[in-house]
C-alpha atoms as a PDB file:
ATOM      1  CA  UNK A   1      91.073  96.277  94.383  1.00  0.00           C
ATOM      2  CA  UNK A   2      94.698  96.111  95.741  1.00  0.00           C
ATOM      3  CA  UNK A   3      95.408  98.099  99.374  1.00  0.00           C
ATOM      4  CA  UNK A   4      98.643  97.796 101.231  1.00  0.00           C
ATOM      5  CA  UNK A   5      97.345  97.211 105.255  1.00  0.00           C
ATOM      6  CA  UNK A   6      99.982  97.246 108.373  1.00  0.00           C
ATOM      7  CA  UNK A   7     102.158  96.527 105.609  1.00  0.00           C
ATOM      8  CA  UNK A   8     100.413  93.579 103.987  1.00  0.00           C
ATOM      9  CA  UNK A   9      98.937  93.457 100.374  1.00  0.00           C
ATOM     10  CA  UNK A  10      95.087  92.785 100.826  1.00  0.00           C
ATOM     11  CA  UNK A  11      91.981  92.106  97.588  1.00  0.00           C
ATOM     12  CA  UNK A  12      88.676  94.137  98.814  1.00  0.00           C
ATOM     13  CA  UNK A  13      85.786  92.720  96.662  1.00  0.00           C
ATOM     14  CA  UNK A  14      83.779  95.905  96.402  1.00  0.00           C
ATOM     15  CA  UNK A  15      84.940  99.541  96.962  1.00  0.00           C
ATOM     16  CA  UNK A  16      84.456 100.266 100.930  1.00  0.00           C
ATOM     17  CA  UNK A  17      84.649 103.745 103.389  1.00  0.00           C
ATOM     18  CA  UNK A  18      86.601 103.783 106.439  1.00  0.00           C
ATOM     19  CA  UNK A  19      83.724 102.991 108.933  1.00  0.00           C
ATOM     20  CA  UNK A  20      82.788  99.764 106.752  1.00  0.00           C
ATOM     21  CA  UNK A  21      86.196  98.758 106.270  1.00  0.00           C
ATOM     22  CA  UNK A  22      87.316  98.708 110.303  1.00  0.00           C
ATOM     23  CA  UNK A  23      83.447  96.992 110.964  1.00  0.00           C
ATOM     24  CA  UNK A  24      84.299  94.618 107.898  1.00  0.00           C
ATOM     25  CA  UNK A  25      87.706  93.548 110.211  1.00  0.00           C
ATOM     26  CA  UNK A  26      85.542  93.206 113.328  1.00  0.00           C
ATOM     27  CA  UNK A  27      87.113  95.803 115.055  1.00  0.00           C
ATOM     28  CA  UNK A  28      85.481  98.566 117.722  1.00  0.00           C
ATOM     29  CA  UNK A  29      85.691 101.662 115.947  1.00  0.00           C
ATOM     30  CA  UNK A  30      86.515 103.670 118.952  1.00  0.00           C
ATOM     31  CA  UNK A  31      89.911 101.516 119.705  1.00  0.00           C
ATOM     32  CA  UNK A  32      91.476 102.512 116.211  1.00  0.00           C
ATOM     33  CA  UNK A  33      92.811 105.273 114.957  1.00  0.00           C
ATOM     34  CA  UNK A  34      93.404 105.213 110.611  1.00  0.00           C
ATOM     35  CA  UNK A  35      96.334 106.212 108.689  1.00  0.00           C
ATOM     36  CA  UNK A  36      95.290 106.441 105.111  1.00  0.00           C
ATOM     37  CA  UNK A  37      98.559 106.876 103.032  1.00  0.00           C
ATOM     38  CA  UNK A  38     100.300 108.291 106.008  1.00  0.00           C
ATOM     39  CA  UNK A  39      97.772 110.664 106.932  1.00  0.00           C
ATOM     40  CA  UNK A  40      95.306 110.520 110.186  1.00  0.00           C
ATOM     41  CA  UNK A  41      91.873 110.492 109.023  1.00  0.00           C
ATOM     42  CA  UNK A  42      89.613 111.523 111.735  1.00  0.00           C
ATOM     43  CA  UNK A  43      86.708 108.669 112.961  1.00  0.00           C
ATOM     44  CA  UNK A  44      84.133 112.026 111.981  1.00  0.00           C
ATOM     45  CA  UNK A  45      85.624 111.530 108.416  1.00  0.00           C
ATOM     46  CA  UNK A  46      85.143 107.198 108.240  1.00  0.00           C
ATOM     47  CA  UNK A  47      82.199 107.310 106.965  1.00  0.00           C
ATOM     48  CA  UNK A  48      82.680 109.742 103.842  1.00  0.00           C
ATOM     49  CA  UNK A  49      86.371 108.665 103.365  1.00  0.00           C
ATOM     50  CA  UNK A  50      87.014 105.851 100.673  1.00  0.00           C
ATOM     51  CA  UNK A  51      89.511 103.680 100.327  1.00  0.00           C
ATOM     52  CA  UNK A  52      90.917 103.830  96.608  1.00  0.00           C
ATOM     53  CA  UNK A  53      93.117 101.333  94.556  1.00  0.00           C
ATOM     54  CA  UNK A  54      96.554 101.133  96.143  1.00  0.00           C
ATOM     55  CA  UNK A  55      95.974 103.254  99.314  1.00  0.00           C
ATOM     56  CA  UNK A  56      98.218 102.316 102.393  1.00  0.00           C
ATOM     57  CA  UNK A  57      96.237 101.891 105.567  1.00  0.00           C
ATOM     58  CA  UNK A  58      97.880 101.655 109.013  1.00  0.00           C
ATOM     59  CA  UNK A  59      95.427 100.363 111.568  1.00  0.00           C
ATOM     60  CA  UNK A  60      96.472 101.217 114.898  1.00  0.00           C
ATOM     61  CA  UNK A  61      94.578  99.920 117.838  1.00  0.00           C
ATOM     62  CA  UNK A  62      94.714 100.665 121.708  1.00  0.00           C
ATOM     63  CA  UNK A  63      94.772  98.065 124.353  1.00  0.00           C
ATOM     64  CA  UNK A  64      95.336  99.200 128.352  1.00  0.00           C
ATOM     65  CA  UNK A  65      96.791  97.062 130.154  1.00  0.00           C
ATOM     66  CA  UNK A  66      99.318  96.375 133.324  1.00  0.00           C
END
């Protein structure tokens, strides 16, 4: 399955939600906040949300710093 992420064309092997998709990249779930073809989904929603053939995903993550 094709998905456009940041931008980038990516292949996912199997058909994924939210939550498994942002634990697949290694990434702490409560740094990131998801755009799913422009749209916020709430982290509450990850795990019944799933990511279908050609969907855009923005993955926007937080970092504090100085």
């Amino acid at each position: 399955m094709e998905i456009k992420v940041n931008g980038n064309m990516e292949t996912l092997e199997n058909s994924m939600n939210l939550f498994d998709f942002v634990s697949s990249k290694g990434l702490e779930h409560n740094g990131v906040v998801l755009l799913v073809n422009d749209e916020i989904v709430k982290r509450e929603f990850w795990p019944e949300k799933v990511i279908n053939e050609n969907d855009s995903l923005e993955v926007l993550r937080f970092v504090s710093g100085g």
